[in-house]
N, C-alpha and C. Protein backbone atom coordinates (compact mmCIF):
# COMPACT_ATOMS: atom_id res chain seq x y z
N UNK A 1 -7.89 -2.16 -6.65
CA UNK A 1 -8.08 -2.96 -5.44
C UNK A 1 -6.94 -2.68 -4.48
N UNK A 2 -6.95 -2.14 -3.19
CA UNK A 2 -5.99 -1.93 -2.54
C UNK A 2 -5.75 -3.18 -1.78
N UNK A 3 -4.76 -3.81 -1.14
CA UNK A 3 -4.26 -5.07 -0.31
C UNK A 3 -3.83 -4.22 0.26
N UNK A 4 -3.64 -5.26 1.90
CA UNK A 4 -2.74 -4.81 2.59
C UNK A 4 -1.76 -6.31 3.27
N UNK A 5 -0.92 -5.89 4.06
CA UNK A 5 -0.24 -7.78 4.50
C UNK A 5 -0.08 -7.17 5.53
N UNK A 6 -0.26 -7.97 6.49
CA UNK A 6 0.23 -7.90 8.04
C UNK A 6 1.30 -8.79 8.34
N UNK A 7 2.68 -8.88 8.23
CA UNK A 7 3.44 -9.92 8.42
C UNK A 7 4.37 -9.99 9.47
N UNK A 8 4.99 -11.11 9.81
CA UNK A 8 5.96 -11.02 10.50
C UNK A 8 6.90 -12.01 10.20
N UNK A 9 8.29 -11.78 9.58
CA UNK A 9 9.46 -12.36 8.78
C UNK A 9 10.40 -12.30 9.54
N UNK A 10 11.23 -13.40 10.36
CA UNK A 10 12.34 -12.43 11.57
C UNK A 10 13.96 -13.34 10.80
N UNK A 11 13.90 -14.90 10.63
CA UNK A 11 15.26 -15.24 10.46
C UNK A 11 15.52 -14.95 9.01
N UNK A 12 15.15 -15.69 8.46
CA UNK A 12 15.84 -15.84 7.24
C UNK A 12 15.38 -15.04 5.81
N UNK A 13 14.27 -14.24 6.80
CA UNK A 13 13.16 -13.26 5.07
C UNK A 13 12.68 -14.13 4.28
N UNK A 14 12.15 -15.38 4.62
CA UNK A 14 11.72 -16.38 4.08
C UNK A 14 9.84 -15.83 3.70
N UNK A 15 9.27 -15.81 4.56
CA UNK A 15 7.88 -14.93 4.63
C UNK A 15 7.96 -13.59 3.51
N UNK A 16 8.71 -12.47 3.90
CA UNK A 16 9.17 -11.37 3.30
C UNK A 16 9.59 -11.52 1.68
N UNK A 17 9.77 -12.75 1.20
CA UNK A 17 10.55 -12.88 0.28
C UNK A 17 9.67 -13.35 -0.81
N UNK A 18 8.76 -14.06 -0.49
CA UNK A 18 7.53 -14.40 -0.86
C UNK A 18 6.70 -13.24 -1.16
N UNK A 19 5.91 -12.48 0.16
CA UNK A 19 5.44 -11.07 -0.28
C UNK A 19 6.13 -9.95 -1.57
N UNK A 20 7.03 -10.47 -1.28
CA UNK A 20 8.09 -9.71 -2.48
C UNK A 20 7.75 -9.67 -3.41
N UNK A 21 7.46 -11.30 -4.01
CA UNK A 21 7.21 -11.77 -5.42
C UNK A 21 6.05 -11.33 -5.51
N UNK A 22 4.95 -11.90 -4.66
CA UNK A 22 3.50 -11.15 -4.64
C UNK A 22 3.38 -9.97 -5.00
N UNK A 23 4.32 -8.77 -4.80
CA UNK A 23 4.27 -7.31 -5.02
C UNK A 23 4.65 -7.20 -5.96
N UNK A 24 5.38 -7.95 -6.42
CA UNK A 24 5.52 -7.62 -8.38
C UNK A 24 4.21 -8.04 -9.06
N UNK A 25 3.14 -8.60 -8.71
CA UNK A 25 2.46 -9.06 -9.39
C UNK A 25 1.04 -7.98 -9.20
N UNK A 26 0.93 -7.72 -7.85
CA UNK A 26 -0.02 -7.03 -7.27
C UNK A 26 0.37 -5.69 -6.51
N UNK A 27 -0.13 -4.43 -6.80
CA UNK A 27 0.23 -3.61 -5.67
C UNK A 27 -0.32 -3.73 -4.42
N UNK A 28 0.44 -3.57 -3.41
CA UNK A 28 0.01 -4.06 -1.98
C UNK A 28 1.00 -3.07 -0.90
N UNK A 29 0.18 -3.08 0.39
CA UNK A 29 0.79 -2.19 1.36
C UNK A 29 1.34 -3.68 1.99
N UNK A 30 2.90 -3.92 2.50
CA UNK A 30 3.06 -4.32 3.44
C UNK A 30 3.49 -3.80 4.48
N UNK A 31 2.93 -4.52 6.05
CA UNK A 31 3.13 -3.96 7.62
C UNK A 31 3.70 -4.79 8.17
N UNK A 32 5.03 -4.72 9.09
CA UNK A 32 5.28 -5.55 10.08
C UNK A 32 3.89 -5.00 10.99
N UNK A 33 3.78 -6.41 12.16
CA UNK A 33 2.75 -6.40 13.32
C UNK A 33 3.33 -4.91 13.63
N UNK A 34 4.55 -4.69 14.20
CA UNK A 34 4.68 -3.68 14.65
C UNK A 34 3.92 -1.93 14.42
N UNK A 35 4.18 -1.83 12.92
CA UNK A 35 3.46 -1.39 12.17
C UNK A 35 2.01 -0.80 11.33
N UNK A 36 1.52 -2.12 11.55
CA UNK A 36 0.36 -1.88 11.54
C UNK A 36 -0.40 -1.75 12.19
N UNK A 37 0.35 -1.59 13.98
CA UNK A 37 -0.63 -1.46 14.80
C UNK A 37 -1.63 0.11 14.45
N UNK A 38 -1.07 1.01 13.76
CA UNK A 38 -1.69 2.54 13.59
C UNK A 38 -2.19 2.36 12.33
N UNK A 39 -2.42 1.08 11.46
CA UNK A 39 -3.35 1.03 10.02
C UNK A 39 -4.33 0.60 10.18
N UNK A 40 -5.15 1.68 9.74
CA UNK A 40 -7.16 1.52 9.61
C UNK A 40 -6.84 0.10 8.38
N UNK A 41 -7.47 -0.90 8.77
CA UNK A 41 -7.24 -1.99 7.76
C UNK A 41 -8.44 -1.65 7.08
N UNK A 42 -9.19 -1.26 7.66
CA UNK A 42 -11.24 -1.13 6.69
C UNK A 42 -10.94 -0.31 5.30
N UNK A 43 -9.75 0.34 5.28
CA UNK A 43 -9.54 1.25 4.25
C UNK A 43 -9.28 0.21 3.07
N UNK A 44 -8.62 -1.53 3.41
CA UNK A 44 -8.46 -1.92 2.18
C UNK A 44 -9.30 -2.98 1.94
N UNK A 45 -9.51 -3.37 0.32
CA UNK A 45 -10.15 -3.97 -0.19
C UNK A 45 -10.07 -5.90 0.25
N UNK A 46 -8.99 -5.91 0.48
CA UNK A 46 -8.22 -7.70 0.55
C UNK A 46 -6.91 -7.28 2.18
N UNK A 47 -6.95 -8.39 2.87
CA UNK A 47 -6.23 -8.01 3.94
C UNK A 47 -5.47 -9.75 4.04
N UNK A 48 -3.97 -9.31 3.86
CA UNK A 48 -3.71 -10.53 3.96
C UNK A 48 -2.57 -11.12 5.40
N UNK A 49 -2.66 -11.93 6.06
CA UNK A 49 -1.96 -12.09 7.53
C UNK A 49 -0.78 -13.11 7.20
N UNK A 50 1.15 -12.88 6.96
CA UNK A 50 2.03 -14.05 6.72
C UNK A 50 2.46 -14.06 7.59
N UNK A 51 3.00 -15.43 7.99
CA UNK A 51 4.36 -15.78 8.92
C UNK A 51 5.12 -16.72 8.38
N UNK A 52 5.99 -16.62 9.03
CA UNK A 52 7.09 -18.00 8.96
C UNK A 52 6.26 -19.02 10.13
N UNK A 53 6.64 -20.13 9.66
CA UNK A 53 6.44 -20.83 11.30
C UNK A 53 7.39 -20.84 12.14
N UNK A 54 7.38 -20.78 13.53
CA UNK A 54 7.98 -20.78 14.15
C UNK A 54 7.60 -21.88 15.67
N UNK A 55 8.77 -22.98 15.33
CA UNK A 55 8.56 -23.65 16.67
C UNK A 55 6.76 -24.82 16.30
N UNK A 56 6.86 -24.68 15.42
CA UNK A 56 5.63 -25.32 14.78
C UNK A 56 4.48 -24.79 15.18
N UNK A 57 3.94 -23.16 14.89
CA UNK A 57 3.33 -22.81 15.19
C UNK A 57 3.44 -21.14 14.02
N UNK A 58 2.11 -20.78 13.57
CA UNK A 58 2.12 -19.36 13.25
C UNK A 58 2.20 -18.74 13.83
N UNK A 59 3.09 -17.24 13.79
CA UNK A 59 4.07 -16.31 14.65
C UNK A 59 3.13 -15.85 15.36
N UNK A 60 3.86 -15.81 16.97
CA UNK A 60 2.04 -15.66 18.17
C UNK A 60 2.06 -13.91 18.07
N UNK A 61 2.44 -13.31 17.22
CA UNK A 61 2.51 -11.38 17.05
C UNK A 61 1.32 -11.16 16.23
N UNK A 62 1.70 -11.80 14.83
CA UNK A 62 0.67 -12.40 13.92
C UNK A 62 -0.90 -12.88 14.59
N UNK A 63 -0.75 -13.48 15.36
CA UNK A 63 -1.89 -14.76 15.62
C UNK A 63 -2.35 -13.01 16.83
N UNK A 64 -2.21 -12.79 17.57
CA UNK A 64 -2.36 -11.26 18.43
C UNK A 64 -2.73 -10.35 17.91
N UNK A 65 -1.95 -9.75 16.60
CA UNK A 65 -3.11 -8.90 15.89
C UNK A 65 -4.52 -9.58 15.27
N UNK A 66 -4.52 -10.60 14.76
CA UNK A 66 -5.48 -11.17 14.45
C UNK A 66 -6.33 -10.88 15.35
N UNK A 67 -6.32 -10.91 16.69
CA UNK A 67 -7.07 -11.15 17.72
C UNK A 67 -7.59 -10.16 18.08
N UNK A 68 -6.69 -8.90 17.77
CA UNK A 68 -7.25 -7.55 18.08
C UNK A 68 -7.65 -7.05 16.81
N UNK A 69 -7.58 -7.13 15.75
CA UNK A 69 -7.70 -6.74 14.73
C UNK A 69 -9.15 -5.96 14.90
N UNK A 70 -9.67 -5.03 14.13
CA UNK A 70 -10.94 -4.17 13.47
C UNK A 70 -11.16 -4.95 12.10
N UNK A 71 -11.92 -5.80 11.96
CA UNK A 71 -12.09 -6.44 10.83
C UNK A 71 -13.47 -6.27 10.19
N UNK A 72 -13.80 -5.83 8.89
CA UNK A 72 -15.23 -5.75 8.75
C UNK A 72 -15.99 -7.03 8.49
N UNK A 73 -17.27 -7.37 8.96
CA UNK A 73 -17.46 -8.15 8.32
C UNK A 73 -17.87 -8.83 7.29
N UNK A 74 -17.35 -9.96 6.51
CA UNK A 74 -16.89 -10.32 5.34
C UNK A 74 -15.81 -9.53 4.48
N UNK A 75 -14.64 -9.18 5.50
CA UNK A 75 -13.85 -8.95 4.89
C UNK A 75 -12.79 -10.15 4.69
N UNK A 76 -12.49 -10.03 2.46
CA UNK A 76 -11.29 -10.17 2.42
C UNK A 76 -10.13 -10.76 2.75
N UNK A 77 -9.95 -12.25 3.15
CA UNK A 77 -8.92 -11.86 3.98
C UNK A 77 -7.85 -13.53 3.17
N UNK A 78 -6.60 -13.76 3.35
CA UNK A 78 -5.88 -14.58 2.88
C UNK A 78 -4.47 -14.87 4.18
N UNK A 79 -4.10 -15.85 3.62
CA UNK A 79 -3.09 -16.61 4.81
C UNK A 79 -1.92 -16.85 3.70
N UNK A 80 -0.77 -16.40 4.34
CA UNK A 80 0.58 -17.01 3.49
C UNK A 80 1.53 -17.43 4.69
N UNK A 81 2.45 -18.80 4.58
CA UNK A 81 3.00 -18.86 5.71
C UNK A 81 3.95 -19.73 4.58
N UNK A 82 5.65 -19.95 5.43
CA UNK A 82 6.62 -20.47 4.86
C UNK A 82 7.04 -21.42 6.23
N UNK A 83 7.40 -22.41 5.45
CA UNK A 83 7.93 -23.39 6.91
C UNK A 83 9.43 -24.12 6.45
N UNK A 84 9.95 -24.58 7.11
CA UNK A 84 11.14 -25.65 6.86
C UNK A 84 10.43 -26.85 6.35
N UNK A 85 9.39 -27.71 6.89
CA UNK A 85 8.59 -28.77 6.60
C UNK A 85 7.37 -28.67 6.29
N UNK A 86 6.48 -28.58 5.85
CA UNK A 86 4.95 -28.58 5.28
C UNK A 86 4.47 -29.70 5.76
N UNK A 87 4.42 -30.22 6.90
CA UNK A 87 3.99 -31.72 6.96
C UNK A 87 2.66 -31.72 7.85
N UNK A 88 1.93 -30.25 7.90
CA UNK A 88 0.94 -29.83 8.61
C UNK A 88 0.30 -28.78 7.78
N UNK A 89 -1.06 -28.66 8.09
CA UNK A 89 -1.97 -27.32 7.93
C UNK A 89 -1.53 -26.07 9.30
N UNK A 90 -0.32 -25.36 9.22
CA UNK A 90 0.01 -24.06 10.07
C UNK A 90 -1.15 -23.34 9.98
N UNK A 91 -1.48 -23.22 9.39
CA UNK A 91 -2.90 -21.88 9.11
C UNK A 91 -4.38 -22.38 9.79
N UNK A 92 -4.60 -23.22 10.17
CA UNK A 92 -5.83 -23.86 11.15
C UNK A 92 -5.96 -22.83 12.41
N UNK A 93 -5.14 -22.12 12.70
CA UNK A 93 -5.30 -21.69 13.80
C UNK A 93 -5.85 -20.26 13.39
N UNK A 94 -4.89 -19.38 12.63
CA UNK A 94 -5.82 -18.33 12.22
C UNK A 94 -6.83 -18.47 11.14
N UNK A 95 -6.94 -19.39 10.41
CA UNK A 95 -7.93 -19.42 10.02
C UNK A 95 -9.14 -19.61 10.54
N UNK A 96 -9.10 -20.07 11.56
CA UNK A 96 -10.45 -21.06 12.44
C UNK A 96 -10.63 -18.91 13.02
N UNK A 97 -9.28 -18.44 13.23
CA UNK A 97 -9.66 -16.89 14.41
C UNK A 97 -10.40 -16.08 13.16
N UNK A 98 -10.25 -16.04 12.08
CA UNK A 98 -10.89 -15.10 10.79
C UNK A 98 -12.04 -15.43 10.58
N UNK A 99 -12.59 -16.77 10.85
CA UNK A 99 -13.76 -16.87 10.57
C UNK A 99 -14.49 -16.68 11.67
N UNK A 100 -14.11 -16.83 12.83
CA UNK A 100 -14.72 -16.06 14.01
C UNK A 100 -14.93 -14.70 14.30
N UNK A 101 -14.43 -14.49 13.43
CA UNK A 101 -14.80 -12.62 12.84
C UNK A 101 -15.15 -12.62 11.69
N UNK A 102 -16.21 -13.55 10.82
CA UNK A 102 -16.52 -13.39 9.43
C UNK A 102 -16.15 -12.75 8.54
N UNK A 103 -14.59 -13.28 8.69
CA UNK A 103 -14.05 -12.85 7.46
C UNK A 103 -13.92 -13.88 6.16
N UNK A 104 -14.00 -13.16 4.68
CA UNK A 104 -14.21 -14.18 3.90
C UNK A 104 -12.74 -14.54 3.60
N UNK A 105 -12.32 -15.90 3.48
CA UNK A 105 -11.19 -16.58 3.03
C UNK A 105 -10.63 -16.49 1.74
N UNK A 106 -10.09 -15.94 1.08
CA UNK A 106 -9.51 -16.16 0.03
C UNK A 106 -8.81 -17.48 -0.67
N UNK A 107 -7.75 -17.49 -0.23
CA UNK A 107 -7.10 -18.87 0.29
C UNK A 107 -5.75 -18.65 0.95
N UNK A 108 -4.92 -19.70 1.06
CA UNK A 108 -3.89 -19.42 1.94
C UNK A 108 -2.88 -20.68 0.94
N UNK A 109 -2.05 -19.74 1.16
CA UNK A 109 -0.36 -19.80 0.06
C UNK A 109 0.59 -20.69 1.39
N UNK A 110 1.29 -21.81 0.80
CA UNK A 110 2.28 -22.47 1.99
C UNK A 110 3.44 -22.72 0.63
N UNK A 111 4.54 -22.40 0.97
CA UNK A 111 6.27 -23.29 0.84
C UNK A 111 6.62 -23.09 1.27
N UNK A 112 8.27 -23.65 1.38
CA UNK A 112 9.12 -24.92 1.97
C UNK A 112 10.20 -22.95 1.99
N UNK A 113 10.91 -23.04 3.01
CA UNK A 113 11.50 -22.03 3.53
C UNK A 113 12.86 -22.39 4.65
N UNK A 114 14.14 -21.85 4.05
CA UNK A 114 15.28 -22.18 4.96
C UNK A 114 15.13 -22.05 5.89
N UNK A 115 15.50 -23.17 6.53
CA UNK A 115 14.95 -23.52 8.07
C UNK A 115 16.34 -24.00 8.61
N UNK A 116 16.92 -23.09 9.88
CA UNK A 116 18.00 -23.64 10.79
C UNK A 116 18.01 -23.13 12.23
N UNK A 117 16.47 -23.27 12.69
CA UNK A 117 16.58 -23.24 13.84
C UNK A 117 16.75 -24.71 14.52
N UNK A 118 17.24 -24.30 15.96
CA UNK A 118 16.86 -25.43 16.87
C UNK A 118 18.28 -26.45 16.09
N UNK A 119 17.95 -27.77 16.21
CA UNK A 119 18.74 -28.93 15.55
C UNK A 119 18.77 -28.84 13.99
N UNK A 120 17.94 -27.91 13.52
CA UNK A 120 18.69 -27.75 12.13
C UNK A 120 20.29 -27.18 11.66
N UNK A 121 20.46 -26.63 12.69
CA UNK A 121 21.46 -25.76 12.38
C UNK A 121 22.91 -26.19 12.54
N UNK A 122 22.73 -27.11 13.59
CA UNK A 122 23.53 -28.38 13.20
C UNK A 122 24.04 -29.14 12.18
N UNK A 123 22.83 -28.95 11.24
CA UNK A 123 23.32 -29.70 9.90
C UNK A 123 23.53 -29.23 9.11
N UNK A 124 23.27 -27.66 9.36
CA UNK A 124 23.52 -26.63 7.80
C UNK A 124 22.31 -26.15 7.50
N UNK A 125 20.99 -26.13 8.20
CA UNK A 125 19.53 -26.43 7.71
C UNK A 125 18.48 -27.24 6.93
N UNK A 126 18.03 -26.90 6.89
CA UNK A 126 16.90 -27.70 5.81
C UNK A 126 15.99 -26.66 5.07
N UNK A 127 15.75 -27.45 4.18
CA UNK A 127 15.10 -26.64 2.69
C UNK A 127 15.85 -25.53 1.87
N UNK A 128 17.19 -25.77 2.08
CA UNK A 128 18.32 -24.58 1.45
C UNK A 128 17.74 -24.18 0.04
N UNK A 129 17.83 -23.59 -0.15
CA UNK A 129 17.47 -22.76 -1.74
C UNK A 129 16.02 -22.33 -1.76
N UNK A 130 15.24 -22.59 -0.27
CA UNK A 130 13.54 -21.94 -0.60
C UNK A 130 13.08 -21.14 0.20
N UNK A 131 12.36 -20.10 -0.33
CA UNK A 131 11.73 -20.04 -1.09
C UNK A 131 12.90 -20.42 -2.52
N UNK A 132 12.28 -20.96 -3.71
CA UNK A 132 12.73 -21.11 -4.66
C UNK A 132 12.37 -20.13 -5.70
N UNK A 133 12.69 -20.55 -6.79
CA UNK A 133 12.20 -19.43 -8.27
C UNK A 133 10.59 -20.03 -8.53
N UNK A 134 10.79 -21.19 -8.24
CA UNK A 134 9.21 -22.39 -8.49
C UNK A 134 8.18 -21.98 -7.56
N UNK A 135 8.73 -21.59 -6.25
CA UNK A 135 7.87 -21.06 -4.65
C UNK A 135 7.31 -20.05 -4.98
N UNK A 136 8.18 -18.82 -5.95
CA UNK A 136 7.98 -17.76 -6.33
C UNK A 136 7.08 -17.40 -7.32
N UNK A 137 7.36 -18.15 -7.69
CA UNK A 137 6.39 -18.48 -9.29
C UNK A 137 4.72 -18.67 -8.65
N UNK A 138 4.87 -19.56 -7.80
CA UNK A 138 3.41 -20.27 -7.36
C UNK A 138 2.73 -18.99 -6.19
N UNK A 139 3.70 -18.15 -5.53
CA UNK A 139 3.38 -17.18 -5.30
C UNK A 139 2.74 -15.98 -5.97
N UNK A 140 3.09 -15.39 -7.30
CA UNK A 140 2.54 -14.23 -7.86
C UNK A 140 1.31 -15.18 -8.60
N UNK A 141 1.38 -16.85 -8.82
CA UNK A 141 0.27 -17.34 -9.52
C UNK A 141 -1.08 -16.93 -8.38
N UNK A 142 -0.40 -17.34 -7.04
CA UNK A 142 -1.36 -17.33 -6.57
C UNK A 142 -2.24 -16.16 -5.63
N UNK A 143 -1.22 -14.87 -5.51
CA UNK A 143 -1.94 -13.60 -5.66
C UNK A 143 -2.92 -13.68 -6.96
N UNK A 144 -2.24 -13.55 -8.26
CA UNK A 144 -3.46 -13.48 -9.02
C UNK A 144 -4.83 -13.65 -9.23
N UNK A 145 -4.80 -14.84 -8.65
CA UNK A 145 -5.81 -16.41 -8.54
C UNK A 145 -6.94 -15.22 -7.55
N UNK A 146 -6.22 -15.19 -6.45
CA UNK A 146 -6.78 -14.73 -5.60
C UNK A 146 -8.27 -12.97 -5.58
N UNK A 147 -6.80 -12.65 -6.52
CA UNK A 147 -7.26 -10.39 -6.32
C UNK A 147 -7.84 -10.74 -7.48
């Protein structure tokens, strides 16, 4: 089964770090947006789109390829995103754009991710130590689950 990830990870490799664990579990191509602008995605079997949140919102580079994306339909497809707070569904937005291109959902992966933007940083951040070994864990569980 080939994967591929379309991600975009910029402060803390919080997103990136996650995919990480996922790649020990699963072989997978990962792309920054940048990147994948020149990858035929139809070539893979499972196509998966991460961000960090940013500003309380999934990364608008991310949410842009989505938009341009070549997607087949019923393809494949999964959401991973890392936040400072979880106190929302982040993924409503591309998810609602994937199914407007009938793509099939897999599911979509969320933890808690060092967060010191803005007024966090003031205090030292929030969610220090996550992704965790436990985040990580629930990560390669949940590639599995998934492929």
């Amino acid at each position: 089964m080939k994967i591929a990830v379309v991600y975009n990870s910029v402060h803390h490799k919080n997103t990136l770090k996650v995919l990480n664990a996922m790649r020990e579990e699963r072989e997978m191509d990962l792309f920054t947006v940048a990147q994948a602008k020149d990858v035929d995605l139809s070539a893979y079997d499972v196509v998966g789109f991460a961000s960090g949140i940013y500003m309380n919102k999934f990364d608008q580079s991310v949410l842009s390829f989505i938009g341009h994306a070549s997607l087949k339909t019923g393809q494949k497809v999964f959401i991973v995103y890392t936040c400072g707070v979880p106190y929302r569904d982040y993924a409503s937005k591309p998810r609602k754009m994937l199914k407007e291109k009938n793509c099939m959902l897999l599911g979509t992966f969320c933890c808690r991710g060092f967060d010191t933007f803005g007024p966090f940083a003031k205090i030292g951040g929030i969610a220090k130590g996550h992704p965790s070994e436990t985040d990580l864990r629930r990560a390669k569980y949940f590639i599995c689950d998934i492929t």
